[in-house]
C-alpha atoms as a PDB file:
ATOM      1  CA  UNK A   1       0.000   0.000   0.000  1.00  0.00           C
ATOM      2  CA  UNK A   2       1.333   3.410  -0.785  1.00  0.00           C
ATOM      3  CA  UNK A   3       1.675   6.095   2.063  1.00  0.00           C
ATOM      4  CA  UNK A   4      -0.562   8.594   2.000  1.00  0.00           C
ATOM      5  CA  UNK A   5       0.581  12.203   0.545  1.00  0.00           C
ATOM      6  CA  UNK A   6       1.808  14.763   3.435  1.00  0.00           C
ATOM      7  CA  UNK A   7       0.545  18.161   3.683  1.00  0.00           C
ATOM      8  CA  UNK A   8       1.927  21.263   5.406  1.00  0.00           C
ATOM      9  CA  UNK A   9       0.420  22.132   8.687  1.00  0.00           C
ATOM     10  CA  UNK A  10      -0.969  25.548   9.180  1.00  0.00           C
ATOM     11  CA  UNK A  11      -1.679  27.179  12.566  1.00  0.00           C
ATOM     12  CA  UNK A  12      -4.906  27.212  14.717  1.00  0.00           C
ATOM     13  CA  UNK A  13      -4.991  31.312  15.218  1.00  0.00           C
ATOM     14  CA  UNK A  14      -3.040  34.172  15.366  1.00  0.00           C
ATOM     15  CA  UNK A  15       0.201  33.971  18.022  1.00  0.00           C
ATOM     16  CA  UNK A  16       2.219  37.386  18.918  1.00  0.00           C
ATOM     17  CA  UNK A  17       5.531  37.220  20.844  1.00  0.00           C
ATOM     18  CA  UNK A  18       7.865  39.887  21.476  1.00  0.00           C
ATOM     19  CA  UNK A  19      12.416  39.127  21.666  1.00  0.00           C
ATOM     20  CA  UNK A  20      14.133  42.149  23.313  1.00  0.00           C
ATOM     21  CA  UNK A  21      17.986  41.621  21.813  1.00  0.00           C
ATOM     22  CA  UNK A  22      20.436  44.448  22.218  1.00  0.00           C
ATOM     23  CA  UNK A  23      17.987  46.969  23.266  1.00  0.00           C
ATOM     24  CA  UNK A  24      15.956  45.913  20.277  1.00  0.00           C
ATOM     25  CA  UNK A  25      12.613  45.031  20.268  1.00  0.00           C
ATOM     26  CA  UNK A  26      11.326  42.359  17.924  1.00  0.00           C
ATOM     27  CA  UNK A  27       7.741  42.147  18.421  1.00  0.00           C
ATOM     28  CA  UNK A  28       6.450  38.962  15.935  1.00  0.00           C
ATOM     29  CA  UNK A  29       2.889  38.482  14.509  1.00  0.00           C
ATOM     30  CA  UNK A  30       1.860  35.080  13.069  1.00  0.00           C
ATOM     31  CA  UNK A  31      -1.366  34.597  11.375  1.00  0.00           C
ATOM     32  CA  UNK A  32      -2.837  31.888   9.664  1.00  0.00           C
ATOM     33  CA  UNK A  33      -4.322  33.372   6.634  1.00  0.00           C
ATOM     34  CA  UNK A  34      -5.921  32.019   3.360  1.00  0.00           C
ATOM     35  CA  UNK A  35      -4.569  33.872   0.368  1.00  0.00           C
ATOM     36  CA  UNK A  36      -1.646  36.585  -0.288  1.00  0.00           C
ATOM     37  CA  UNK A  37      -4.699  38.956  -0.397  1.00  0.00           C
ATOM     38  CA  UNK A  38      -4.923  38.036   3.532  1.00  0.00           C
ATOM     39  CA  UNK A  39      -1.839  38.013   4.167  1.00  0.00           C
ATOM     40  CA  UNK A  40      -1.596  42.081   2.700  1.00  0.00           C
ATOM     41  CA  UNK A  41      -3.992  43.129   4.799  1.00  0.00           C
ATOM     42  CA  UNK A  42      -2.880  41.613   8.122  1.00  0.00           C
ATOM     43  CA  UNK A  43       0.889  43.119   6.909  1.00  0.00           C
ATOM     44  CA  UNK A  44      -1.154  46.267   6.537  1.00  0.00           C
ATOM     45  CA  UNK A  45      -3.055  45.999  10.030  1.00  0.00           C
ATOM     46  CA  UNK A  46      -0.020  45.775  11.365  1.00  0.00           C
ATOM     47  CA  UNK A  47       1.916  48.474   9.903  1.00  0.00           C
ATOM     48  CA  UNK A  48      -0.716  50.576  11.178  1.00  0.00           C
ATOM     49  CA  UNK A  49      -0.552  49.610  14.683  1.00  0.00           C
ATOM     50  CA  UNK A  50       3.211  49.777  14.798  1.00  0.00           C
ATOM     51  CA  UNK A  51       3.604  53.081  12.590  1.00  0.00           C
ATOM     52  CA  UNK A  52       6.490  54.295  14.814  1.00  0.00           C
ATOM     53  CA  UNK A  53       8.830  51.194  14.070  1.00  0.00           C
ATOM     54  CA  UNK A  54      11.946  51.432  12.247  1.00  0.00           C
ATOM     55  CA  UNK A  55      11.050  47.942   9.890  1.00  0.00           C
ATOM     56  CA  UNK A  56       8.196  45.502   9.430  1.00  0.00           C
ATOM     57  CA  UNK A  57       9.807  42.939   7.965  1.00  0.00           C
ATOM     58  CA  UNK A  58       7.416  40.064   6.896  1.00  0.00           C
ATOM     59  CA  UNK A  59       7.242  36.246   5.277  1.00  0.00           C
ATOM     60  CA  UNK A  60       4.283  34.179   4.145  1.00  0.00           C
ATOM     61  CA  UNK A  61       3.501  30.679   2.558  1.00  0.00           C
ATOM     62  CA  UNK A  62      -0.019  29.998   1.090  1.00  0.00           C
ATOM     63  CA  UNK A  63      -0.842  27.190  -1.198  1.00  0.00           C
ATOM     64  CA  UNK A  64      -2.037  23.536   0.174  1.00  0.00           C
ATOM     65  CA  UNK A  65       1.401  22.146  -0.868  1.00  0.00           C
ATOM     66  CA  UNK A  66       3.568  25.476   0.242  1.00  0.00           C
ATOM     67  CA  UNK A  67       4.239  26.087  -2.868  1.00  0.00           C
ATOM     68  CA  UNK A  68       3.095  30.128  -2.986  1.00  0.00           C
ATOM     69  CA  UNK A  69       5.693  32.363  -0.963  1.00  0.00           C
ATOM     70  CA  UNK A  70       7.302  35.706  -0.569  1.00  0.00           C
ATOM     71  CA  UNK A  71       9.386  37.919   1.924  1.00  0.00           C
ATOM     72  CA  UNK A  72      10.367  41.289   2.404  1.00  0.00           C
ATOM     73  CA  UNK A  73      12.968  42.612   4.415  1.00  0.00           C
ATOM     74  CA  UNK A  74      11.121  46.313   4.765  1.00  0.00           C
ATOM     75  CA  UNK A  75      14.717  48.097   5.109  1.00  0.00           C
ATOM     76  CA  UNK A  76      16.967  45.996   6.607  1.00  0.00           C
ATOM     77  CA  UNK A  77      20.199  44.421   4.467  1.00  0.00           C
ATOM     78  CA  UNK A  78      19.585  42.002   1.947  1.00  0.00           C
ATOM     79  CA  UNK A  79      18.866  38.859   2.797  1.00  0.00           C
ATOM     80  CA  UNK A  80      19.173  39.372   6.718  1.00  0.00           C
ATOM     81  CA  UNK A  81      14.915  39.450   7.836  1.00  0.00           C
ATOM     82  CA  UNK A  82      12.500  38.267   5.118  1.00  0.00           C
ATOM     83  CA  UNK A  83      14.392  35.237   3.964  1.00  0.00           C
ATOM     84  CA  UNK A  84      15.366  33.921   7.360  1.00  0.00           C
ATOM     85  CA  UNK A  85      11.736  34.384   8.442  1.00  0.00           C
ATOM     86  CA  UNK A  86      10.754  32.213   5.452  1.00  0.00           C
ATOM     87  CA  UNK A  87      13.134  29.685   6.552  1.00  0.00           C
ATOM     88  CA  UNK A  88      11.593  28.954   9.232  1.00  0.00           C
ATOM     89  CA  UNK A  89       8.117  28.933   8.049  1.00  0.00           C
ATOM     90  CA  UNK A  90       9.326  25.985   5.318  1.00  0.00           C
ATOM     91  CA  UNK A  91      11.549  24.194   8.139  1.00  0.00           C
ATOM     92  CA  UNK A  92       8.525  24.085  10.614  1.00  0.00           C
ATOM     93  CA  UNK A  93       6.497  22.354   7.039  1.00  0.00           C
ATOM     94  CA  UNK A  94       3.751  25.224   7.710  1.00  0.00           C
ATOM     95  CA  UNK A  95       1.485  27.362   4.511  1.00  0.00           C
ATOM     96  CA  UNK A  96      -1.102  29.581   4.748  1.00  0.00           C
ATOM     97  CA  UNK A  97       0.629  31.535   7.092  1.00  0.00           C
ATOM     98  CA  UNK A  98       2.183  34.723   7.279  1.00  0.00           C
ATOM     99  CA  UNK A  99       4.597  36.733   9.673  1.00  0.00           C
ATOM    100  CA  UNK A 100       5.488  39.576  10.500  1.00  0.00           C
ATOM    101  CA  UNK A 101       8.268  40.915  12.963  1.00  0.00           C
ATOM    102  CA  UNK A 102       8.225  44.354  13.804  1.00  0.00           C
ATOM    103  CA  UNK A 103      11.671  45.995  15.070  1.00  0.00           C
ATOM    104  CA  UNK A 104      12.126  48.775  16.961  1.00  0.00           C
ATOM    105  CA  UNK A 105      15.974  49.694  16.412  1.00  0.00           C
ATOM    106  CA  UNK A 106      17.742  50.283  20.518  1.00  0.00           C
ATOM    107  CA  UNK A 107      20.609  51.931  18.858  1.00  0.00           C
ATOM    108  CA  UNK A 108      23.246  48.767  18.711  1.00  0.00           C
ATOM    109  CA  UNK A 109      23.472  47.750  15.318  1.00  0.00           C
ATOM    110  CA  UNK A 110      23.282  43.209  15.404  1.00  0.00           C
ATOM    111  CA  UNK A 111      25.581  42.848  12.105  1.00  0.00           C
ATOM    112  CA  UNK A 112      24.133  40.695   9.113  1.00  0.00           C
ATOM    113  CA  UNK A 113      24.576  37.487  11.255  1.00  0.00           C
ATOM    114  CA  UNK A 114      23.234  38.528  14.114  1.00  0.00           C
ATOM    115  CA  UNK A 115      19.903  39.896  12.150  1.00  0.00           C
ATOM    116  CA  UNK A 116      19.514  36.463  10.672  1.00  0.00           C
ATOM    117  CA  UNK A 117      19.593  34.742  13.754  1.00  0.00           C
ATOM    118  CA  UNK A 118      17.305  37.552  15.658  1.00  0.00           C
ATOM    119  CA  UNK A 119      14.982  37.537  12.741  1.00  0.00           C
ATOM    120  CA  UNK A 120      14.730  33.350  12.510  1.00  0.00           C
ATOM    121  CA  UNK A 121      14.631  33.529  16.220  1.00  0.00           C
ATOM    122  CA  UNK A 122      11.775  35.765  16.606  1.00  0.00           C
ATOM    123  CA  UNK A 123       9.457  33.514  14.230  1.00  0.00           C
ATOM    124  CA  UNK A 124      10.974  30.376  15.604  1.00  0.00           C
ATOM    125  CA  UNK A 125       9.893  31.414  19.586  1.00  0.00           C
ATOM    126  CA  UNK A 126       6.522  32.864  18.191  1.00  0.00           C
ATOM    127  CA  UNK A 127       5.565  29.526  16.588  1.00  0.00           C
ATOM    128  CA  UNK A 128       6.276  27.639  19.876  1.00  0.00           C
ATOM    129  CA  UNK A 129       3.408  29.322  21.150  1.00  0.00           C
ATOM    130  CA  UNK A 130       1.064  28.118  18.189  1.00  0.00           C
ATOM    131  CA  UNK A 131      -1.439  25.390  17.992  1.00  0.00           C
ATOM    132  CA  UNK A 132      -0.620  23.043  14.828  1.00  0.00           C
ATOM    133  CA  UNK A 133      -3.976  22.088  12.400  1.00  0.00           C
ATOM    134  CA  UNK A 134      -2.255  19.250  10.125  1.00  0.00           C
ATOM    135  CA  UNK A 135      -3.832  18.510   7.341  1.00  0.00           C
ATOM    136  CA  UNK A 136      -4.358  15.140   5.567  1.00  0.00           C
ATOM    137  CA  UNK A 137      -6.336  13.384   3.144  1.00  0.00           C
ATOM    138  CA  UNK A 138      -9.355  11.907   4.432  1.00  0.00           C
ATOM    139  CA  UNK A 139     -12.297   9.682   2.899  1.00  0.00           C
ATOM    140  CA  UNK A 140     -15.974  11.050   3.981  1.00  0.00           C
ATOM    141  CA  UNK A 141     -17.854   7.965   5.492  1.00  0.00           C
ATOM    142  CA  UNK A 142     -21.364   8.432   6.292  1.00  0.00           C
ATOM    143  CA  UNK A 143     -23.422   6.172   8.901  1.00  0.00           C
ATOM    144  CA  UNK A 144     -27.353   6.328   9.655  1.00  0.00           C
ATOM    145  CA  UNK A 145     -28.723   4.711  12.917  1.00  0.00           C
ATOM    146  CA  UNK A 146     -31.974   4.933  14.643  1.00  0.00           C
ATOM    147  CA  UNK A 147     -32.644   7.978  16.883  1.00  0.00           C
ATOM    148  CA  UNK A 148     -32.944   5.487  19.295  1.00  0.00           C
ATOM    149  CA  UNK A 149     -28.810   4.364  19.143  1.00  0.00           C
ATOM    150  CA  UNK A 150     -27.496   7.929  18.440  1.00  0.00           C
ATOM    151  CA  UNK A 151     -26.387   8.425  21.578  1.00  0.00           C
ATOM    152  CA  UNK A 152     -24.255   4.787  21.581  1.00  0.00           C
ATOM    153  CA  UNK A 153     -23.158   5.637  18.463  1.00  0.00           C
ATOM    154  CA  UNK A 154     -21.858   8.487  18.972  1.00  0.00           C
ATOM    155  CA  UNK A 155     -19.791   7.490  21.385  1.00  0.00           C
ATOM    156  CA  UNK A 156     -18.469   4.766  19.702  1.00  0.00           C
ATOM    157  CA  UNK A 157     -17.627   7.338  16.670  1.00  0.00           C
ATOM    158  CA  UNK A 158     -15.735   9.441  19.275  1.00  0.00           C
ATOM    159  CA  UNK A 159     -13.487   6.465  20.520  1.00  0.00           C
ATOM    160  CA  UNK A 160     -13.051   5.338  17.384  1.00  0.00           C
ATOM    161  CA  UNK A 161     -11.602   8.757  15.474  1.00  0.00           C
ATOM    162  CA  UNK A 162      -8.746   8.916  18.478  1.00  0.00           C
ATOM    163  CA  UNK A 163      -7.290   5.960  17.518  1.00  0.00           C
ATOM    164  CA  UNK A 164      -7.765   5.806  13.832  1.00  0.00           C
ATOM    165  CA  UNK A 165      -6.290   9.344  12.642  1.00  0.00           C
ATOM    166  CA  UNK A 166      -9.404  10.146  11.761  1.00  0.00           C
ATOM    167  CA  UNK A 167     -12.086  13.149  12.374  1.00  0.00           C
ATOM    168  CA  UNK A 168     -15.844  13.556  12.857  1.00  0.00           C
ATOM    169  CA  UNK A 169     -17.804  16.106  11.302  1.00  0.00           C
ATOM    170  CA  UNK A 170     -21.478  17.658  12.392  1.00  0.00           C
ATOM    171  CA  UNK A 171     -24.000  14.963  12.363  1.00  0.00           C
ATOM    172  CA  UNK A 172     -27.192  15.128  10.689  1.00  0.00           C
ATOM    173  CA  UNK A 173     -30.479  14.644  12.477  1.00  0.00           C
ATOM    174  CA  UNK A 174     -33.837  13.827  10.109  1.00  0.00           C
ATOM    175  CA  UNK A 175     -35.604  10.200   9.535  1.00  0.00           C
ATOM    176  CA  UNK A 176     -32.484   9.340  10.762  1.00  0.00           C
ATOM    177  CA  UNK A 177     -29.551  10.627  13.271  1.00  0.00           C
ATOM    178  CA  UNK A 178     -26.442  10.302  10.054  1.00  0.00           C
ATOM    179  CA  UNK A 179     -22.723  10.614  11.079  1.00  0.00           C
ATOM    180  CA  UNK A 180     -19.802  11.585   9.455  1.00  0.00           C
ATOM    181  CA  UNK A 181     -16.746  10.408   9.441  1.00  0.00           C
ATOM    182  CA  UNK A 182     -13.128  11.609   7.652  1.00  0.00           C
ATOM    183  CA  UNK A 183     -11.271   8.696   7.834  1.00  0.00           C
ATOM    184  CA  UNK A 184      -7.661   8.130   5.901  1.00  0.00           C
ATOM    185  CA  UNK A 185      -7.614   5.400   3.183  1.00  0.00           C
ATOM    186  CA  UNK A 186      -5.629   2.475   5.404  1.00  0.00           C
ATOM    187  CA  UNK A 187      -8.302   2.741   8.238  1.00  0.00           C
ATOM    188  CA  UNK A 188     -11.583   2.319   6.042  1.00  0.00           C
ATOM    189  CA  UNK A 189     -11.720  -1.452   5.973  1.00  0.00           C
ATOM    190  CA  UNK A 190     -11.113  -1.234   9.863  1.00  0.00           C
ATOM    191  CA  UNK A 191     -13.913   1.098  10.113  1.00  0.00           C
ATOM    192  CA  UNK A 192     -16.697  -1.038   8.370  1.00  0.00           C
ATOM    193  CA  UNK A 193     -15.786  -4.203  10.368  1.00  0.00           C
ATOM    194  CA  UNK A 194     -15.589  -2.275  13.536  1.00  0.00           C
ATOM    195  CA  UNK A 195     -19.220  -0.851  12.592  1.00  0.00           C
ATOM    196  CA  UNK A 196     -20.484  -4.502  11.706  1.00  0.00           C
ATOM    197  CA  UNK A 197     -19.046  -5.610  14.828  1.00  0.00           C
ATOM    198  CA  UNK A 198     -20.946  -3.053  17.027  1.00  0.00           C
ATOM    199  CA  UNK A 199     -24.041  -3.482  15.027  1.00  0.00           C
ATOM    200  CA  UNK A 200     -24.135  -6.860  14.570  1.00  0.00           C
ATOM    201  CA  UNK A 201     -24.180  -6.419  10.601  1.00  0.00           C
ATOM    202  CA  UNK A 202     -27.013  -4.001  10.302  1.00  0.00           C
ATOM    203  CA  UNK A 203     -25.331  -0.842  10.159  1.00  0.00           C
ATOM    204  CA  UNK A 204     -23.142  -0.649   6.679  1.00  0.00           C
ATOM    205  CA  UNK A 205     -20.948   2.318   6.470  1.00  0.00           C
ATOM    206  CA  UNK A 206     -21.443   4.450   2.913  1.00  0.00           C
ATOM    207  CA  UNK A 207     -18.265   5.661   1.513  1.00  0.00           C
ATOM    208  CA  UNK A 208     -18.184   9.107  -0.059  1.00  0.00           C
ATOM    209  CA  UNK A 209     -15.711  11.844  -1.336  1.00  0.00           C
ATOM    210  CA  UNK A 210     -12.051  12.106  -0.467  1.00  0.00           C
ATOM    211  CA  UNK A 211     -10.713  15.842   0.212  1.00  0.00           C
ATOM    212  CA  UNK A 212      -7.812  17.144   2.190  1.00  0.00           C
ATOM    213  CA  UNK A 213      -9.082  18.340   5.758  1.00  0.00           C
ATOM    214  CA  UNK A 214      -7.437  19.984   8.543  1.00  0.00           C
ATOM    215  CA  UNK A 215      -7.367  18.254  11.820  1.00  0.00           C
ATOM    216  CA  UNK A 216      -6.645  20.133  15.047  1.00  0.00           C
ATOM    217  CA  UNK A 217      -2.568  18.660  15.850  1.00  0.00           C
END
């Protein structure tokens, strides 16, 4: 069986973090964001609230393979903010994301090396603080049960998903109560006999669409 394709991460919501080095301040934004379009206006947001500060440098990946990405180093030498930043936005396996570290110069210039490692620092510290969402592809599974067995079922579903890599969605409540299930490729064959097991054969799982979905890391 083949492994199933990876997928960069992204992060659950915004983190801010601030790295005081040499009487500088480096006060880092990371948002999770959807487009470049996004990631403008947060860069612009954040311009505005830090008006005063010497640079804004920034970084951002979008694309669901990573593959969409730009920097800027807003002022400071080539090569010594943007690029580092995007470094470690590629080395943590993260898109649709975007930072953005605001400096405040404290009058003791860092030399090129020591902006590369403030700048990758900064982003690095700031992402510690993040909550992951991997992302992976997943098969939709759909199962209907009586009103009357929701409840059971439901809690079966929420067992299951923990140990499976898998995720529920919302379930459905009409002639029947329906569940949904995202459940990877390997684990679908486990799923049906685990259902037929708990149901004694009357409950069939229906397979549906396969789409990349974000589970909470």
């Amino acid at each position: 069986m083949t492994s199933p394709r990876s997928y960069p991460a992204t992060i659950a919501a915004p983190v801010e973090h601030e790295l005081v080095i040499k009487k500088s301040r480096f006060i880092t934004r990371v948002e999770p964001v959807a487009s470049f379009e996004e990631a403008d206006a947060v860069i612009a947001r954040i311009r505005k609230q830090w008006w005063d500060a010497r640079h804004n440098c920034t970084a951002m990946i979008t694309g669901l393979l990573g593959d969409q990405a730009r920097s800027s180093d807003d002022g400071e030498p080539s090569g010594t903010a943007g690029v580092p930043m995007l470094e470690v936005l590629r080395r943590r396996e993260l898109t649709d994301v975007v930072a953005v570290v605001t400096r405040y110069f404290g009058g003791v210039k860092l030399g090129a090396g020591g902006l590369v490692r403030a700048y990758s620092s900064a982003v690095s510290q700031t992402l510690d603080l993040a909550s992951l969402v991997h992302r992976q592809s997943l098969t939709q599974v759909t199962i209907d049960v009586a009103h009357a067995d929701a409840g059971r079922y439901d809690n079966i579903l929420r067992e299951w998903v923990l140990h499976h890599g898998a995720t529920l969605g919302d379930p459905r409540y009409g002639a029947l109560a329906t569940f949904e299930v995202w459940v990877p490729a390997q684990e679908l064959d486990r799923l049906a006999d685990d259902i037929a097991a708990a149901s004694a054969g009357s409950v069939v799982p229906v397979i549906g669409e396969e789409r990349v979905v974000d589970v909470p890391g």
